[in-house]
PDB file of N, CA and C in Angstrom:
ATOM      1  N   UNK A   1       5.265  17.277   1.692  1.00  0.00           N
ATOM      2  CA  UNK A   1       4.118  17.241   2.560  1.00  0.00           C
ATOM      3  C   UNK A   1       4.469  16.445   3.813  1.00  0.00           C
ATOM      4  N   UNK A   2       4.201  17.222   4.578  1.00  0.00           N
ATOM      5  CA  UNK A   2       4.097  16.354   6.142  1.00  0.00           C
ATOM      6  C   UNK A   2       2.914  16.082   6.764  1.00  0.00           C
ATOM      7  N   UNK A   3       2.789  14.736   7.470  1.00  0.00           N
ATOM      8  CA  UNK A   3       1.337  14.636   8.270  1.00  0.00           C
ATOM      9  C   UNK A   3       1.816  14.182   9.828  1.00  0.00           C
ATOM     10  N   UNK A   4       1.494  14.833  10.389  1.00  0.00           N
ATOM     11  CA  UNK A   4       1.947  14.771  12.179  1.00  0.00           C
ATOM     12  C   UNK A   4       1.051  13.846  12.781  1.00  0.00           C
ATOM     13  N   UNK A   5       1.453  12.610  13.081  1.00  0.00           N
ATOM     14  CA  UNK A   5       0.740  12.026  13.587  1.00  0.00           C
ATOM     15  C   UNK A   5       1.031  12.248  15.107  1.00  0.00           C
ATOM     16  N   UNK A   6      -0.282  11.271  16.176  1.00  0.00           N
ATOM     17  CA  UNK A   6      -0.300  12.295  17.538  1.00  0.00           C
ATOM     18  C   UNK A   6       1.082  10.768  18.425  1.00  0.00           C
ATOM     19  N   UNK A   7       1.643  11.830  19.329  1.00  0.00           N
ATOM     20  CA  UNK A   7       2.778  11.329  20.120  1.00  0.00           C
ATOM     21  C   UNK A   7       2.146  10.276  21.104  1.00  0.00           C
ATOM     22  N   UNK A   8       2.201   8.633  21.187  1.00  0.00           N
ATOM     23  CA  UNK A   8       1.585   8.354  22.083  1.00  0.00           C
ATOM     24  C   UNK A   8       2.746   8.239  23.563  1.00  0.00           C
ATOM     25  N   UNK A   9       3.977   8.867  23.384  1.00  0.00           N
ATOM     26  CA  UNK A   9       4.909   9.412  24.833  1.00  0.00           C
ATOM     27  C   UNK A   9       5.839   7.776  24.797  1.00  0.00           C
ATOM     28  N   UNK A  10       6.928   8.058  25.651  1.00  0.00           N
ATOM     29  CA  UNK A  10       7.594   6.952  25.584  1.00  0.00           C
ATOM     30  C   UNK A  10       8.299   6.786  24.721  1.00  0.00           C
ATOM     31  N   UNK A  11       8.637   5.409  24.614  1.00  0.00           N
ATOM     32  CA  UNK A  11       9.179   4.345  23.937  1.00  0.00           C
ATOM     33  C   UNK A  11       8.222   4.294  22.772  1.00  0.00           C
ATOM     34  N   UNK A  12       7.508   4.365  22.531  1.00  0.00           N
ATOM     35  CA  UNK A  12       6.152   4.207  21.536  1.00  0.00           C
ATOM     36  C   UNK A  12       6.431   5.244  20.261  1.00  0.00           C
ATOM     37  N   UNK A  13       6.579   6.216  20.894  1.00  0.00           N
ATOM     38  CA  UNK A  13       6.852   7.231  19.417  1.00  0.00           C
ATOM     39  C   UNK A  13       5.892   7.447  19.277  1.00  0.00           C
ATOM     40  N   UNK A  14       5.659   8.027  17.631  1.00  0.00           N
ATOM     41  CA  UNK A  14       4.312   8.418  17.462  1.00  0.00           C
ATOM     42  C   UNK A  14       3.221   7.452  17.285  1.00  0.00           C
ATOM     43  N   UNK A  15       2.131   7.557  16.824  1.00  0.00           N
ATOM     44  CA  UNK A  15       0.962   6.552  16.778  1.00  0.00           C
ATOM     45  C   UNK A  15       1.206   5.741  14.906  1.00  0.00           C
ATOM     46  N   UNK A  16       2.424   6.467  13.971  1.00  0.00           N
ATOM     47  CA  UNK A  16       2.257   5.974  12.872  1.00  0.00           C
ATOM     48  C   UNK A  16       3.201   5.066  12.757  1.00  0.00           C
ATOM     49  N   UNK A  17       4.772   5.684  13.839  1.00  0.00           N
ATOM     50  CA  UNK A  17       5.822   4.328  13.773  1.00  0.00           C
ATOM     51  C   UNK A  17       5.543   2.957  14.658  1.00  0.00           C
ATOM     52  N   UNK A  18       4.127   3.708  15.957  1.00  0.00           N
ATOM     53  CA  UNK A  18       3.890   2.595  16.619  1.00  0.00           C
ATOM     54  C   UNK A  18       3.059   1.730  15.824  1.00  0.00           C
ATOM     55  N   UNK A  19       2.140   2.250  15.071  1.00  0.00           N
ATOM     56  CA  UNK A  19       1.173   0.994  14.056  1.00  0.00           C
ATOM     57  C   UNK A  19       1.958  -0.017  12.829  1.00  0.00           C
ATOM     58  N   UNK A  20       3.209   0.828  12.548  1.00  0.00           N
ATOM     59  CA  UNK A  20       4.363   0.476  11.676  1.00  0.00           C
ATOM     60  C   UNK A  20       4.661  -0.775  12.545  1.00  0.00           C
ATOM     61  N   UNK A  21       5.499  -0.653  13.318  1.00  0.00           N
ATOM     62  CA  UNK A  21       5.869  -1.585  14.671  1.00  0.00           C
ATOM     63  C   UNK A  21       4.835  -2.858  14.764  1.00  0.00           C
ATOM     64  N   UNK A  22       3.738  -2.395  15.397  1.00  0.00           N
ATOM     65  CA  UNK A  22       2.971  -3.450  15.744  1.00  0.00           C
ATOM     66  C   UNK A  22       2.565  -4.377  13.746  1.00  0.00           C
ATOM     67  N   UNK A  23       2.273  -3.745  12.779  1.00  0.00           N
ATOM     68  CA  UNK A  23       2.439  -4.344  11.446  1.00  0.00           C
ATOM     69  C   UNK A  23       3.968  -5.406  11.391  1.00  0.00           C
ATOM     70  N   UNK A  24       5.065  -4.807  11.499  1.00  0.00           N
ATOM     71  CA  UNK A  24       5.889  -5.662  11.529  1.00  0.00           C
ATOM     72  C   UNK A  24       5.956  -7.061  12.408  1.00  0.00           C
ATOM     73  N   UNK A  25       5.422  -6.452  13.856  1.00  0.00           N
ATOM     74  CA  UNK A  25       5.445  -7.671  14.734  1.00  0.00           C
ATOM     75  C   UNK A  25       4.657  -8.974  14.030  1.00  0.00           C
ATOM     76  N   UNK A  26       3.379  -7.997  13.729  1.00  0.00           N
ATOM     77  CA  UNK A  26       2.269  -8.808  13.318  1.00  0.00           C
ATOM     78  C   UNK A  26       2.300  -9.818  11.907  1.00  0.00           C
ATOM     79  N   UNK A  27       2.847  -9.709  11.074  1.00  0.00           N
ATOM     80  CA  UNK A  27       2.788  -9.828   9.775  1.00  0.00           C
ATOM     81  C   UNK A  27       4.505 -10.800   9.579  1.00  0.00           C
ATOM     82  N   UNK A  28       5.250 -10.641  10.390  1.00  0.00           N
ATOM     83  CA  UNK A  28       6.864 -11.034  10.256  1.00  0.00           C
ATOM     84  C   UNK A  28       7.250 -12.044  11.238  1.00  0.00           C
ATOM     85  N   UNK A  29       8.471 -12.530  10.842  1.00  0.00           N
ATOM     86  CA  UNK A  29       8.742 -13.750  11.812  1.00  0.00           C
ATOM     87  C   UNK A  29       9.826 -13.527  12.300  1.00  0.00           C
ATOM     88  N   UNK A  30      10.249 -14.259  13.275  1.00  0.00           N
ATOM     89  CA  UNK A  30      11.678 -13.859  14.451  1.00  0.00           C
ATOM     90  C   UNK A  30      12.840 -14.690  13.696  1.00  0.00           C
ATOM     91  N   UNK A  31      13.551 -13.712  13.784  1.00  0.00           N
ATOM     92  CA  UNK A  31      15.085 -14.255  12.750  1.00  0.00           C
ATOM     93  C   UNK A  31      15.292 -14.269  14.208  1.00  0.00           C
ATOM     94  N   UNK A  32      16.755 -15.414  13.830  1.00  0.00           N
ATOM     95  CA  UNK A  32      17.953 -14.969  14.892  1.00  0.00           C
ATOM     96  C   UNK A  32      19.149 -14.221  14.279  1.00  0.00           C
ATOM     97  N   UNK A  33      19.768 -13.993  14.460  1.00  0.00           N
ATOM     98  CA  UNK A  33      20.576 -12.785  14.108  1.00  0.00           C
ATOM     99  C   UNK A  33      21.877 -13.643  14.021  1.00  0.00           C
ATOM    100  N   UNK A  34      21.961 -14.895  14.783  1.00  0.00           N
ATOM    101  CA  UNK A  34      23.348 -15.700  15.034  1.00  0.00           C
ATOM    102  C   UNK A  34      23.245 -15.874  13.237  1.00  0.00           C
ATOM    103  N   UNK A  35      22.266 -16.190  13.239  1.00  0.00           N
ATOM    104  CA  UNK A  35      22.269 -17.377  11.414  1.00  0.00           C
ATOM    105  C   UNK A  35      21.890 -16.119  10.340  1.00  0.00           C
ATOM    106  N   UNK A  36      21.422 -15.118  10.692  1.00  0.00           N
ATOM    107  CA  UNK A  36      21.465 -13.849   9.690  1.00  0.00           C
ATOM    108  C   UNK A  36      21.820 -12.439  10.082  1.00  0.00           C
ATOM    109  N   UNK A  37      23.129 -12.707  10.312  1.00  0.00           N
ATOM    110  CA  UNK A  37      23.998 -11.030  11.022  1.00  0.00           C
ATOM    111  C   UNK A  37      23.862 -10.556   9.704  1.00  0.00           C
ATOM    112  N   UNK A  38      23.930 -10.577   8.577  1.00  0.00           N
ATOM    113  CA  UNK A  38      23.760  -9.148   7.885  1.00  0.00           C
ATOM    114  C   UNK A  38      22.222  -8.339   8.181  1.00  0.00           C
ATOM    115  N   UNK A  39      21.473  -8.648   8.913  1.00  0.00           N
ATOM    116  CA  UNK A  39      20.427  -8.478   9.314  1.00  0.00           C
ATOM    117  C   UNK A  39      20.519  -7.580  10.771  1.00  0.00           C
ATOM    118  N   UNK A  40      21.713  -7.514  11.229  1.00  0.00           N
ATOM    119  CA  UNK A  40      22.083  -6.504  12.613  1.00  0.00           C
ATOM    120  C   UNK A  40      22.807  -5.640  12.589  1.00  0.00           C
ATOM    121  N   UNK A  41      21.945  -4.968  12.264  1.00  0.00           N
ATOM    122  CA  UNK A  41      22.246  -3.194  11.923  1.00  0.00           C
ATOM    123  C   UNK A  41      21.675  -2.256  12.375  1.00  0.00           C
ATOM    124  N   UNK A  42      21.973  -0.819  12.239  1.00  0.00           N
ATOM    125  CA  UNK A  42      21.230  -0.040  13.302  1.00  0.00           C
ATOM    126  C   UNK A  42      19.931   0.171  12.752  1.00  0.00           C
ATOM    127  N   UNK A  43      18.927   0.270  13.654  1.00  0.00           N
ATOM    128  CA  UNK A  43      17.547   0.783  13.588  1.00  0.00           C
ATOM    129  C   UNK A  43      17.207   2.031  14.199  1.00  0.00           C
ATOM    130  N   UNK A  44      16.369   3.194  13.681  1.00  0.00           N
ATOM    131  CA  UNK A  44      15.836   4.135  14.025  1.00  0.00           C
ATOM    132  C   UNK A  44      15.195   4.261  15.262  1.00  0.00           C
ATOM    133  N   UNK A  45      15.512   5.187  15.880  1.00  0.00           N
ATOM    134  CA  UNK A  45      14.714   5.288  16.807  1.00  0.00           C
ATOM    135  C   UNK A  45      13.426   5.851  16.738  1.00  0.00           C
ATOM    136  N   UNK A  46      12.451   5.439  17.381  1.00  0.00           N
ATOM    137  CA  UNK A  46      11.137   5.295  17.394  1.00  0.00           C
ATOM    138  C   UNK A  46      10.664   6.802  18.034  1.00  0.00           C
ATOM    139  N   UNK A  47      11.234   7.881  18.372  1.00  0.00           N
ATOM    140  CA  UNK A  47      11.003   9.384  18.572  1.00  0.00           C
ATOM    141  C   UNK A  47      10.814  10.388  17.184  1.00  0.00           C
ATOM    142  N   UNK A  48      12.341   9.877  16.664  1.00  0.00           N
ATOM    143  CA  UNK A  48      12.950  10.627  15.355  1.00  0.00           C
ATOM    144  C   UNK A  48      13.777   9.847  15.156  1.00  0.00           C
ATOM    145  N   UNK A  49      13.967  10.463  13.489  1.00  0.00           N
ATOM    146  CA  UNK A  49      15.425   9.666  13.022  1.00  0.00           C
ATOM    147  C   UNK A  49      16.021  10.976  12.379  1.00  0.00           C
ATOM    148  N   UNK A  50      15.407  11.750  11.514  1.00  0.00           N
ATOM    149  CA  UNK A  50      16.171  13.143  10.693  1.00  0.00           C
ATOM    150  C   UNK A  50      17.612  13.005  10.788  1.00  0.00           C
ATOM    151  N   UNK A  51      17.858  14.233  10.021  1.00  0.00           N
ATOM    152  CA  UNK A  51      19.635  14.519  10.094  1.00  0.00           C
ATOM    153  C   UNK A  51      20.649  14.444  10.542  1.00  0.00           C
ATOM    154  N   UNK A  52      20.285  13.965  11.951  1.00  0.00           N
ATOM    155  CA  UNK A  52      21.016  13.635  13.003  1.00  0.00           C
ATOM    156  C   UNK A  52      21.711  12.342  13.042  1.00  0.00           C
ATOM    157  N   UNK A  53      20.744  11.534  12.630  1.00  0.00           N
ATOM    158  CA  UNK A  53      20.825  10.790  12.960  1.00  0.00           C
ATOM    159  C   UNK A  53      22.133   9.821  12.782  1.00  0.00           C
ATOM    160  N   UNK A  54      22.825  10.138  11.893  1.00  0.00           N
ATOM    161  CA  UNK A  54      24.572   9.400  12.043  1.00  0.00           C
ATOM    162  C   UNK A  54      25.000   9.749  12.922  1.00  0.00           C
ATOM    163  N   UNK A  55      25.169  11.310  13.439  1.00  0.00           N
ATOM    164  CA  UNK A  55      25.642  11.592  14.228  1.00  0.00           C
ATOM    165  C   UNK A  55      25.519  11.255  16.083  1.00  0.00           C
ATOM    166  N   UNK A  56      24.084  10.889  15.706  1.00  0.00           N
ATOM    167  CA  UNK A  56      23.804  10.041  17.222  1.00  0.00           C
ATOM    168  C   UNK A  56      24.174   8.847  17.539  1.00  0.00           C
ATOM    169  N   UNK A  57      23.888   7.838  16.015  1.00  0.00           N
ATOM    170  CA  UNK A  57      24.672   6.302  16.018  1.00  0.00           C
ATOM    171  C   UNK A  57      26.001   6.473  16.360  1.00  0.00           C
ATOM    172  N   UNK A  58      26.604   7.090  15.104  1.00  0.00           N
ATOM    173  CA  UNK A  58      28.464   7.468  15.551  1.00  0.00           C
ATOM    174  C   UNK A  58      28.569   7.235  17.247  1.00  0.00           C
ATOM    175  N   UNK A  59      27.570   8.690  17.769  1.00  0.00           N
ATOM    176  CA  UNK A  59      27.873   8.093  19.633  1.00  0.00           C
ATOM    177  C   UNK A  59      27.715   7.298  20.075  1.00  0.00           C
ATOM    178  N   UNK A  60      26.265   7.174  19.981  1.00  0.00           N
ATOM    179  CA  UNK A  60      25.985   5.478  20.695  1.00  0.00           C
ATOM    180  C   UNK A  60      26.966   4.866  20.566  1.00  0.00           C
ATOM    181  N   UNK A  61      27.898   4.481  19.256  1.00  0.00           N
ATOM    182  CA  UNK A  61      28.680   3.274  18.954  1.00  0.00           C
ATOM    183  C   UNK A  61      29.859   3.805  19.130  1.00  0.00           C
ATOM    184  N   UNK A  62      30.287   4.617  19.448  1.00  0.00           N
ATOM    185  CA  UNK A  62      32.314   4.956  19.701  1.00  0.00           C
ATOM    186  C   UNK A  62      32.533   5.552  18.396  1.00  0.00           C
ATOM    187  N   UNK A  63      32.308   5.759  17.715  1.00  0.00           N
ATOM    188  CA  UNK A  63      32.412   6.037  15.930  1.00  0.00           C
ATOM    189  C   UNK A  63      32.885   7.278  16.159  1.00  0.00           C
ATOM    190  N   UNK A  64      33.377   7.424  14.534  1.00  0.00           N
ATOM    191  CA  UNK A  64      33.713   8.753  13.804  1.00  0.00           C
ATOM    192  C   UNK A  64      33.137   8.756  12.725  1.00  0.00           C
ATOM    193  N   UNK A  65      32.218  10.156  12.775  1.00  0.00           N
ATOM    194  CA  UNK A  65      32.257  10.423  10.969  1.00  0.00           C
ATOM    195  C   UNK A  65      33.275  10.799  10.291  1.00  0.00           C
ATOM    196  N   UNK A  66      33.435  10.532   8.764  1.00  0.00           N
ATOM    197  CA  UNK A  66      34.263  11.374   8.122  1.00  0.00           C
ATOM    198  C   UNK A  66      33.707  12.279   7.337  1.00  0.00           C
ATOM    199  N   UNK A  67      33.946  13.581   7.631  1.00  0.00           N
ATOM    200  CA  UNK A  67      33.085  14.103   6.821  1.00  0.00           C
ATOM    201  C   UNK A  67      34.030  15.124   5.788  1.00  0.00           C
ATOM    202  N   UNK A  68      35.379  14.674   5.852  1.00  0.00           N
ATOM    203  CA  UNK A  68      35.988  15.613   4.883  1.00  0.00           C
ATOM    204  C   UNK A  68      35.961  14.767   3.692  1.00  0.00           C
ATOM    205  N   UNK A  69      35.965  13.583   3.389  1.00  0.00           N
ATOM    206  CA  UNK A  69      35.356  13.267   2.173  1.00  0.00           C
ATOM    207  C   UNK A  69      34.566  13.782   1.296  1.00  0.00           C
ATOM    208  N   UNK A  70      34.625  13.814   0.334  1.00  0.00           N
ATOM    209  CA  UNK A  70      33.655  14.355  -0.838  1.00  0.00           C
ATOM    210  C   UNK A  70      32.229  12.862  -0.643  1.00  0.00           C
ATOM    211  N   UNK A  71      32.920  11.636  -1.088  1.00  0.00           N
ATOM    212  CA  UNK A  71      32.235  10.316  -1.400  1.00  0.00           C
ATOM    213  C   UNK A  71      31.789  10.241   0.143  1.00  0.00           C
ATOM    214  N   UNK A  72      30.965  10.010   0.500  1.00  0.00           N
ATOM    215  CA  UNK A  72      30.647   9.121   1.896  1.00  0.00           C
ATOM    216  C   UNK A  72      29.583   8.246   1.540  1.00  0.00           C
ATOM    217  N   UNK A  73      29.389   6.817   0.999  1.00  0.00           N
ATOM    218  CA  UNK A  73      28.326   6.487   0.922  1.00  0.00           C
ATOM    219  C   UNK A  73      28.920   4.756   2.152  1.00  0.00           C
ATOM    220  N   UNK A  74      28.346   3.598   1.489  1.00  0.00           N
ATOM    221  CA  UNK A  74      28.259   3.000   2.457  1.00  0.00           C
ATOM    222  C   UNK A  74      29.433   2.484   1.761  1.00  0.00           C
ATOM    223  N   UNK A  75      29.658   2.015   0.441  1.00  0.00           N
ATOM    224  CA  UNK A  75      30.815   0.976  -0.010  1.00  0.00           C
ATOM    225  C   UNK A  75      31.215   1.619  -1.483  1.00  0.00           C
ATOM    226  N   UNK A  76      32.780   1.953  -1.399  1.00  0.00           N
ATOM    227  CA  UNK A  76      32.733   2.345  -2.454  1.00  0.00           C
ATOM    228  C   UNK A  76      32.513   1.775  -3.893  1.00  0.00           C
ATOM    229  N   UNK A  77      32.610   0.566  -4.002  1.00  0.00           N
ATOM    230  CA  UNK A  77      32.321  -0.638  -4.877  1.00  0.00           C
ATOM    231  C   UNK A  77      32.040  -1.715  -4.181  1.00  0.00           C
ATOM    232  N   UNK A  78      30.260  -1.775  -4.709  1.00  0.00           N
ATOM    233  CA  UNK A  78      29.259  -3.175  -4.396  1.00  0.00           C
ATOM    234  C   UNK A  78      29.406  -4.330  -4.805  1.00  0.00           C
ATOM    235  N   UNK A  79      30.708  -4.539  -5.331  1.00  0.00           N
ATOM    236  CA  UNK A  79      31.286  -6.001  -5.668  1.00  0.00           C
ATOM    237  C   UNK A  79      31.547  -6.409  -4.649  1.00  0.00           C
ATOM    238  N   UNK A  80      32.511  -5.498  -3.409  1.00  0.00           N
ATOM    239  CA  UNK A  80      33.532  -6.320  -2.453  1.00  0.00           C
ATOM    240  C   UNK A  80      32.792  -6.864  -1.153  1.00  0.00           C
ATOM    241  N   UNK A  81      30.938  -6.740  -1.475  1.00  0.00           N
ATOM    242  CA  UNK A  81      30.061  -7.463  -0.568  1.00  0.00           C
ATOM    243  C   UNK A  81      29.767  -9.205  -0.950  1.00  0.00           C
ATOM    244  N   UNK A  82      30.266  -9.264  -1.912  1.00  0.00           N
ATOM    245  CA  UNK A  82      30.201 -10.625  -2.805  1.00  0.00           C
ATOM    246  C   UNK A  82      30.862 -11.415  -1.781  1.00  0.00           C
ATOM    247  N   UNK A  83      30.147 -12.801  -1.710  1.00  0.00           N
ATOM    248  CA  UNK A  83      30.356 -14.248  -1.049  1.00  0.00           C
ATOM    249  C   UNK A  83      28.934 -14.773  -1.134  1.00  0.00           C
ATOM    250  N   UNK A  84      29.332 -16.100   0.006  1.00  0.00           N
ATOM    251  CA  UNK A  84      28.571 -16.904  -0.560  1.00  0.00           C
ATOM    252  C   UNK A  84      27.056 -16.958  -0.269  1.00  0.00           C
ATOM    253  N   UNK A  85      26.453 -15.709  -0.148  1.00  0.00           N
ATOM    254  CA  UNK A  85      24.815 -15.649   0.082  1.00  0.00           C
ATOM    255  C   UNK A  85      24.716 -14.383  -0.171  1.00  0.00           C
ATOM    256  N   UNK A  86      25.762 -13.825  -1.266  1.00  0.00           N
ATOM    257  CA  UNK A  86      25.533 -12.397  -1.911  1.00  0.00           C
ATOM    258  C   UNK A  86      25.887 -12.154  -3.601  1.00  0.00           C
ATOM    259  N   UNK A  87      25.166 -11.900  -4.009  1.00  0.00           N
ATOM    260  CA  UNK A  87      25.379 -12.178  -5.317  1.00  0.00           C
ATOM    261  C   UNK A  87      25.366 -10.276  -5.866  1.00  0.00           C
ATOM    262  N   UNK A  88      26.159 -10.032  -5.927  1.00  0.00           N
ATOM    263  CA  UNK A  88      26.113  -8.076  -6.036  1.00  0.00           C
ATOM    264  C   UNK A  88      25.568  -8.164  -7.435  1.00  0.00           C
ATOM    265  N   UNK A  89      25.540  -9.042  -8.334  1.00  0.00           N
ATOM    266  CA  UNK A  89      25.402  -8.404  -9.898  1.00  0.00           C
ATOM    267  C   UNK A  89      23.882  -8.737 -10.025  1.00  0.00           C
ATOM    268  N   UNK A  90      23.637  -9.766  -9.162  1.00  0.00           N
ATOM    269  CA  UNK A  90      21.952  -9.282  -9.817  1.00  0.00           C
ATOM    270  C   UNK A  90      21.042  -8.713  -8.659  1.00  0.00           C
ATOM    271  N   UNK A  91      21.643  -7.586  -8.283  1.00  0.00           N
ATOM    272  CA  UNK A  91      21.126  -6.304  -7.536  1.00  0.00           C
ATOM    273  C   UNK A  91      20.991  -5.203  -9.070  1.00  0.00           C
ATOM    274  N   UNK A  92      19.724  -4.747  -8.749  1.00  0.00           N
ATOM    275  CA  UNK A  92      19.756  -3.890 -10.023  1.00  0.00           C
ATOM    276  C   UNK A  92      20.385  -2.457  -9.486  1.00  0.00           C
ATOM    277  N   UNK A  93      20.781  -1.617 -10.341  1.00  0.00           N
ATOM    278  CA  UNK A  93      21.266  -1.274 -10.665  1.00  0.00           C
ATOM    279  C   UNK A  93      21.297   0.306  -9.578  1.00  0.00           C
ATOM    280  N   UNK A  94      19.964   0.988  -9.464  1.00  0.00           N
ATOM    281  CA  UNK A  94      19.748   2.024  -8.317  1.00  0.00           C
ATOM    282  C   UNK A  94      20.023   1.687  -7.126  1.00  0.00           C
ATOM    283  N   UNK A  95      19.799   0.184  -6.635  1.00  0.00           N
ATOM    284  CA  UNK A  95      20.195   0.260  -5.350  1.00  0.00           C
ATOM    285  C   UNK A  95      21.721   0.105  -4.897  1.00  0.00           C
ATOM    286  N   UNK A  96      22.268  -0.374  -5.914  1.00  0.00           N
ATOM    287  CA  UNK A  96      23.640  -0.792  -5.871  1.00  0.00           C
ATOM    288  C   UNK A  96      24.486   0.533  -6.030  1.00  0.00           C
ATOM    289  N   UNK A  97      23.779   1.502  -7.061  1.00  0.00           N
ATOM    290  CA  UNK A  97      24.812   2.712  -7.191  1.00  0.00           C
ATOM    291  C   UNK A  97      24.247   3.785  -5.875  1.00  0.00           C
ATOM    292  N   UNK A  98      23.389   3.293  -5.250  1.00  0.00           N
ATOM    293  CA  UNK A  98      22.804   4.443  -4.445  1.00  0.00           C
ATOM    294  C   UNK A  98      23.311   3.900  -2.696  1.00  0.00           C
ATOM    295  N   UNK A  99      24.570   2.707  -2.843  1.00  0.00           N
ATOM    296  CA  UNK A  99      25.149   2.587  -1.792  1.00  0.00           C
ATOM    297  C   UNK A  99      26.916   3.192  -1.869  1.00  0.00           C
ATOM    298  N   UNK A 100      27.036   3.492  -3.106  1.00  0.00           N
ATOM    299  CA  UNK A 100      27.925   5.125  -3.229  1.00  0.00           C
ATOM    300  C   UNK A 100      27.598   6.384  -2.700  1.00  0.00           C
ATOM    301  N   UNK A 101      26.234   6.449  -2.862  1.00  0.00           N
ATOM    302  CA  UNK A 101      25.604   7.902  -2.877  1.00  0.00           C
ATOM    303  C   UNK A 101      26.437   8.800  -1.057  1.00  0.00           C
ATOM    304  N   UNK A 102      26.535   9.875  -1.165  1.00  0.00           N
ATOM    305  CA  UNK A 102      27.204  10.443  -0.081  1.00  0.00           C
ATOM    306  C   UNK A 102      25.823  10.856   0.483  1.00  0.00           C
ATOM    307  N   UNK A 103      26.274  11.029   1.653  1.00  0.00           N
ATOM    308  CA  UNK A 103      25.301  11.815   3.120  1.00  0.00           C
ATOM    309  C   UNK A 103      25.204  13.058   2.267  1.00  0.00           C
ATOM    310  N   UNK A 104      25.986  13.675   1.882  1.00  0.00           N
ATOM    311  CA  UNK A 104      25.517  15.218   0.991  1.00  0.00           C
ATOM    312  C   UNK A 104      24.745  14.836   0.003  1.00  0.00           C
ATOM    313  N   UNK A 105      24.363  14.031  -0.880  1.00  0.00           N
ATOM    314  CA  UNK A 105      23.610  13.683  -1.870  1.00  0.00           C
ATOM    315  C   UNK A 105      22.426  13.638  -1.263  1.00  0.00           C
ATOM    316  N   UNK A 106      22.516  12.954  -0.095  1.00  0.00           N
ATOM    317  CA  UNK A 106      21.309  12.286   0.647  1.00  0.00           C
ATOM    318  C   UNK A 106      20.488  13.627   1.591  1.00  0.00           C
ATOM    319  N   UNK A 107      21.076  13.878   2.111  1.00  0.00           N
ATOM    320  CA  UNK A 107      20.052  14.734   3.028  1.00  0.00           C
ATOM    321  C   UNK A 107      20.822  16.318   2.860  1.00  0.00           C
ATOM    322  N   UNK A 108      20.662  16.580   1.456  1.00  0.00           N
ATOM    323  CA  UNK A 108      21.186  18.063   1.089  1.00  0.00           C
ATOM    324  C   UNK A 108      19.528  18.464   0.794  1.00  0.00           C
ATOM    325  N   UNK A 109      19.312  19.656   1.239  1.00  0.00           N
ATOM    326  CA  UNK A 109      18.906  20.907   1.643  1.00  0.00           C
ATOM    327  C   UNK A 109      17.927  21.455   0.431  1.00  0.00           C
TER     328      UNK A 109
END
C-alpha cells in the first residue's frame, strides 16, 4: 500500500518527510559528529530515496558499486565493528545478520 502525501516543492519534500523532519528537530538533540562519527553517514534525500538510491550516493561520493558480487551487504562479519563503544554480540541477532543481507535481497522485485 502506498499513501501520496502532497509535495510541499523544494528542499521540503513531501508534507510526510517534512513533518518527519520537523518531529526529529523537535523531539531530538544536536550531536556533534566530532565526538559521535559513527553517526555521519549518508541521509536520504528529502524528494526520494527508492532504488536508486546507491547509485546516486556512489556519485555524489566518487564511489563504485560492486555489483558482480553475489554478497553485497554492508560487512561481511559484524564482529570486525567491535571496539571500544561497540559491543557486536549483544546486537541481536536480525539486525546483525541483516548487515550481510545483499542489495538483491533488499530491493528484489
Amino acid at each position: 500500500m502506498q499513501i501520496d502525501t502532497p509535495d510541499l516543492g523544494g528542499a521540503r519534500g513531501s508534507l510526510s518527510d517534512w513533518v518527519t523532519q520537523r518531529w526529529v528537530e523537535w523531539t531530538g538533540r544536536p550531536v556533534a559528529l566530532s565526538e559521535h562519527p559513527w553517526l555521519d553517514g549518508p541521509i536520504g534525500d528529502p524528494r526520494v530515496i527508492g532504488s536508486d538510491y546507491f547509485d546516486r550516493l556512489a556519485r555524489e561520493r566518487g564511489l563504485t558499486l560492486d555489483e558482480s558480487s553475489p554478497r553485497r551487504g554492508l560487512v561481511d562479519d559484524f564482529s570486525t565493528l567491535a571496539g571500544p563503544l561497540c559491543e557486536p554480540s549483544r546486537v541481536d541477532a536480525p539486525p546483525a545478520s541483516c548487515s550481510r543481507c545483499s542489495s538483491a535481497d533488499v530491493f528484489s522485485s
